[in-house]
C-alpha atoms as a PDB file:
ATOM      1  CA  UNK A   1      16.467 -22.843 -17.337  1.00  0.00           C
ATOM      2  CA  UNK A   2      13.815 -22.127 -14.835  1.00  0.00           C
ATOM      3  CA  UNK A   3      10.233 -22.304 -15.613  1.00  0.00           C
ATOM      4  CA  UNK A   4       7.737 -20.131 -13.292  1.00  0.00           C
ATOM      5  CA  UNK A   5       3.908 -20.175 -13.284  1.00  0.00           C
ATOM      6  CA  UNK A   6       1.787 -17.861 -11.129  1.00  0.00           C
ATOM      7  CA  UNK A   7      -1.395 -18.201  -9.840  1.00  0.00           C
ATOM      8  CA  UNK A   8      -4.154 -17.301  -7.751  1.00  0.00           C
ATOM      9  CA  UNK A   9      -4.478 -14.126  -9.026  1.00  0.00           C
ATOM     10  CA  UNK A  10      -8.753 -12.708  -9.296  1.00  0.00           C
ATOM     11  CA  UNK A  11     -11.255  -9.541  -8.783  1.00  0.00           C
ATOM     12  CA  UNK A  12     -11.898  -9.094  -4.669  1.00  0.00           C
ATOM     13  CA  UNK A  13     -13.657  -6.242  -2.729  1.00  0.00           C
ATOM     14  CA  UNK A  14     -11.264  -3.694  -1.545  1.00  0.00           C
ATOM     15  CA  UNK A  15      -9.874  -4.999   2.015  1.00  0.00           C
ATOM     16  CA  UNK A  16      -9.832  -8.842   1.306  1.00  0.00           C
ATOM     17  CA  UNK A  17      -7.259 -10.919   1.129  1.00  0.00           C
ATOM     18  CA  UNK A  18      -5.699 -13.042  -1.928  1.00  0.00           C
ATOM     19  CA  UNK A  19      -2.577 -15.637  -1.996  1.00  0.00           C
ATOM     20  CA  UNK A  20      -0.363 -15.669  -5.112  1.00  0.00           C
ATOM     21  CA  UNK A  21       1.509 -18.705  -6.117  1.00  0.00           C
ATOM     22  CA  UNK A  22       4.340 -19.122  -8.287  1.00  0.00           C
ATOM     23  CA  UNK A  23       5.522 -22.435  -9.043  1.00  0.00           C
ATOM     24  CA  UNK A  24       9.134 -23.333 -10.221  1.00  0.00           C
ATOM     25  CA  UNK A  25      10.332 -26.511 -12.346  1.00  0.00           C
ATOM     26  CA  UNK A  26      13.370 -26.879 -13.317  1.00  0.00           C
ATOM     27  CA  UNK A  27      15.905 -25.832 -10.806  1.00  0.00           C
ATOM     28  CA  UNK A  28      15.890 -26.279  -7.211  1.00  0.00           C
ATOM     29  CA  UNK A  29      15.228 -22.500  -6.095  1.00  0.00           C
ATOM     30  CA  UNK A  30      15.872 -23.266  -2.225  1.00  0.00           C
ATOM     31  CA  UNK A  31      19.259 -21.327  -3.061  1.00  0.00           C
ATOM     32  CA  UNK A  32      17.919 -18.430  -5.166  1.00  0.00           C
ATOM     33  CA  UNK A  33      16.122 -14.943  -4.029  1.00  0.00           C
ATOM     34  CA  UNK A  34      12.796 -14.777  -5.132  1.00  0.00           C
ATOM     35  CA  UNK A  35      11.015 -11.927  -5.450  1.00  0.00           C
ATOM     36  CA  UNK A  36       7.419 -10.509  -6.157  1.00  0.00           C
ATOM     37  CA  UNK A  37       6.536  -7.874  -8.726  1.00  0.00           C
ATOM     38  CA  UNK A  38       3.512  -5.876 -10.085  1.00  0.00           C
ATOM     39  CA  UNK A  39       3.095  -3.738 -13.125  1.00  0.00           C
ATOM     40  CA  UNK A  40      -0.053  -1.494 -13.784  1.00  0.00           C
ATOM     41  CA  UNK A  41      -0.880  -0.599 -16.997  1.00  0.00           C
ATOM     42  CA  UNK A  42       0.694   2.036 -18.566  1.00  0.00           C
ATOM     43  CA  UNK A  43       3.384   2.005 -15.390  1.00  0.00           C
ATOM     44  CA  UNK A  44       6.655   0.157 -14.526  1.00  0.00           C
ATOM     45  CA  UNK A  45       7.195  -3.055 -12.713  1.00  0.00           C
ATOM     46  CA  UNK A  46       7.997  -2.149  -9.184  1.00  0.00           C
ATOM     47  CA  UNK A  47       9.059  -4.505  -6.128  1.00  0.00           C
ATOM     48  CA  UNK A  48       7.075  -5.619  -3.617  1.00  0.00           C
ATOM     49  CA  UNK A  49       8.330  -8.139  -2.050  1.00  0.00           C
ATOM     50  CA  UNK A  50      11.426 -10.600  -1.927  1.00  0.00           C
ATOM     51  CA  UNK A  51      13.441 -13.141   0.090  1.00  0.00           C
ATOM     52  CA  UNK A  52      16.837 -14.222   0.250  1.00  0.00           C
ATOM     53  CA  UNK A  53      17.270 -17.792   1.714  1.00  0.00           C
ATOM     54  CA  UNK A  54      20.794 -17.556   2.235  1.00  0.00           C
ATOM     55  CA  UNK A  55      20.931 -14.472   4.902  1.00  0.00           C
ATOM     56  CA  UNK A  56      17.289 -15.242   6.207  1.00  0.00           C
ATOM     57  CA  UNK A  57      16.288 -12.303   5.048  1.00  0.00           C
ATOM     58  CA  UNK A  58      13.106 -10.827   3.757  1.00  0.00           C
ATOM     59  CA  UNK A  59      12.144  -7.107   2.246  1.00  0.00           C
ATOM     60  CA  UNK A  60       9.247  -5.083   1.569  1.00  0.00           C
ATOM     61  CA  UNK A  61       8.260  -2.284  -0.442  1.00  0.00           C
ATOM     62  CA  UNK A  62       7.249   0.323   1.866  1.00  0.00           C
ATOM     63  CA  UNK A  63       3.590  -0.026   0.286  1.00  0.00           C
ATOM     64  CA  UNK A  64       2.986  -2.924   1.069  1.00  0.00           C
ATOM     65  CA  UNK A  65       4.883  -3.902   4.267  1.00  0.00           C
ATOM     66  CA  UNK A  66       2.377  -4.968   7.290  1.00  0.00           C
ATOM     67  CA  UNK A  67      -0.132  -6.194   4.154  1.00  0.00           C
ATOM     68  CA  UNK A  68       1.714  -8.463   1.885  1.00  0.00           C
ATOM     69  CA  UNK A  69       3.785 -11.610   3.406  1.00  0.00           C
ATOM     70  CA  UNK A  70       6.469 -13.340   1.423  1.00  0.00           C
ATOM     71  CA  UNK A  71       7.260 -17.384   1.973  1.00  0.00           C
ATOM     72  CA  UNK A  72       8.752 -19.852   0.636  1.00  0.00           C
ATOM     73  CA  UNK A  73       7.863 -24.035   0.531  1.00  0.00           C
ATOM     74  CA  UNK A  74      11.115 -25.482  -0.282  1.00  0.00           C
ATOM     75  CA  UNK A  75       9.764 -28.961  -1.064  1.00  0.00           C
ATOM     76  CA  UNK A  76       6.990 -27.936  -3.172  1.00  0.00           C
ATOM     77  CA  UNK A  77       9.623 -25.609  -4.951  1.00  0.00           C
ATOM     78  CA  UNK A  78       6.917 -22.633  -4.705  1.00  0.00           C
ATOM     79  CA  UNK A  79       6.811 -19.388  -3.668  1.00  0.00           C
ATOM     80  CA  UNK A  80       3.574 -17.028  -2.095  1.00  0.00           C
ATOM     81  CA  UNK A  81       2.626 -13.785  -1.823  1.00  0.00           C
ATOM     82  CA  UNK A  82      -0.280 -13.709   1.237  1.00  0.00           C
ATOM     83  CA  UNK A  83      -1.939 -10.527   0.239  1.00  0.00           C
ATOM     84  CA  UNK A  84      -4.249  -8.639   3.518  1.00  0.00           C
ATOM     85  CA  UNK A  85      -5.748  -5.639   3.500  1.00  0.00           C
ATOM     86  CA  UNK A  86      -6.185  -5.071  -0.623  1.00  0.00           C
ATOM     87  CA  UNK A  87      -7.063  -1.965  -2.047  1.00  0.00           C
ATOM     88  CA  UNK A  88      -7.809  -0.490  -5.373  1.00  0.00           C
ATOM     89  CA  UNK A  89      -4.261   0.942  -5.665  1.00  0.00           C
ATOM     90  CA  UNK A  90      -3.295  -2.489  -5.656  1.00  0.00           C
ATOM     91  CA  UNK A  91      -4.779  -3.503  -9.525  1.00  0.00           C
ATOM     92  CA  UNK A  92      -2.326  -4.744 -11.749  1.00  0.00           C
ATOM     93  CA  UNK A  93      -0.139  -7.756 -12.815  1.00  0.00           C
ATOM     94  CA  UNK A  94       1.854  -9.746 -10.613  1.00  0.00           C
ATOM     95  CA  UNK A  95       4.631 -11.485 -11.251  1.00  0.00           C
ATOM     96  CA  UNK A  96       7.576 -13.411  -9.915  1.00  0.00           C
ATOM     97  CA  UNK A  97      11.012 -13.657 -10.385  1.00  0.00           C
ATOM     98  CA  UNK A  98      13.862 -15.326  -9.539  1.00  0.00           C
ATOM     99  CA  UNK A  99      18.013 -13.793  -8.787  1.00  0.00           C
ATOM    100  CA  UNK A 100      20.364 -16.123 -10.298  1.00  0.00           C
ATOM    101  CA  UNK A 101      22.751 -14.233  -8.179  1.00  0.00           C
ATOM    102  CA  UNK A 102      23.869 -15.775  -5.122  1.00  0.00           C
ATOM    103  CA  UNK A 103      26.434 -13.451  -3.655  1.00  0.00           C
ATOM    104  CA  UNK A 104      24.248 -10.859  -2.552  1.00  0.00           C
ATOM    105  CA  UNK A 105      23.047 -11.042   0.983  1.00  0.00           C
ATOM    106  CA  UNK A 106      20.019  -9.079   0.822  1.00  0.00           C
ATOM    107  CA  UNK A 107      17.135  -8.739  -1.939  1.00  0.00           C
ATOM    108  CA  UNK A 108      17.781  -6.284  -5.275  1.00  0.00           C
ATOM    109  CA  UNK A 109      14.585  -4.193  -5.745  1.00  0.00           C
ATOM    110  CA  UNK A 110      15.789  -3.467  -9.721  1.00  0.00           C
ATOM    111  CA  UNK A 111      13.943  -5.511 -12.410  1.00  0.00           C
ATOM    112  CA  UNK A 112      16.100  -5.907 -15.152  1.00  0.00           C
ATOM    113  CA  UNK A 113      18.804  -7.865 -12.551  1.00  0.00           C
ATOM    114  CA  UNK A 114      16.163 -11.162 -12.198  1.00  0.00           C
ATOM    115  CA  UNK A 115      17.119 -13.124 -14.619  1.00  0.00           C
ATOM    116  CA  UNK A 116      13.185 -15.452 -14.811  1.00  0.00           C
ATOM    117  CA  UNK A 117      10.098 -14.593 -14.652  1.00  0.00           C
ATOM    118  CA  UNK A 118       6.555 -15.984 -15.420  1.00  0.00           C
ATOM    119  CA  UNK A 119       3.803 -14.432 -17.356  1.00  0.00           C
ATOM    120  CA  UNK A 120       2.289 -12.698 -14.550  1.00  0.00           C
ATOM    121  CA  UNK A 121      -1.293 -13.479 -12.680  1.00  0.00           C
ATOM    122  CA  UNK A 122      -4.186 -10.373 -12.535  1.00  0.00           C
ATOM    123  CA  UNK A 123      -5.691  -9.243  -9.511  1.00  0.00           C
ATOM    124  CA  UNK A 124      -8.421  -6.542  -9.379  1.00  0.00           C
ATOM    125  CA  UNK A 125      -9.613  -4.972  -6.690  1.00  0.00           C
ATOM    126  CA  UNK A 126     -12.999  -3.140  -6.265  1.00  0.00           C
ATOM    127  CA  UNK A 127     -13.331  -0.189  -4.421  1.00  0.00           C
END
């Protein structure tokens, strides 16, 4: 079993800048994909973000690629979401999530294929 907590999550002025954390006990996730999600209310949980430690590889949804920054702290078993440039658009909860599946060399954007997940951190931006 893995256990995930987020955090960092708050209410900042439309262009500033938050950092999500999502810590992980019980498994090392060094070998795992991690990904970042977000669900507005009243909308489905879409990708944003994800890495795959065993390719080297990161992706991006196409919203927020050049804002939002994926990385990983291997011996703090933690992963961040560096978030630049917010804006309203970007109001809702975020959540990570780990892919138990380790024969994929890239990052699956589909929700229902991460098999962990915590309960999610808020962040509100004000236009």
């Amino acid at each position: 079993q893995v256990r995930l907590v987020e955090s960092g999550g708050g209410l900042v002025q439309t262009g500033g800048s938050l950092r999500l954390s999502c810590a992980a006990s019980g498994r090392d996730i060094s070998s795992y994909t991690m990904a970042w999600f977000r669900q507005a209310p009243g909308k489905e949980r879409t990708f944003l973000a994800g890495v795959n430690p065993r390719s080297h590889s990161e992706y991006y949804a196409d919203s927020v690629k050049g804002r939002f920054t994926i990385a990983t702290d291997n011996a703090k078993n933690t992963v961040y979401l560096q978030m630049n440039g917010l804006k309203p658009e970007d109001t809702a909860l975020y959540f990570c999530a780990v892919d138990e599946n380790r024969a994929s060399s890239g990052v699956r954007s589909t929700a229902r294929l991460y098999e962990y997940w915590g309960q999610g951190t808020q962040v509100t931006v004000s236009s």
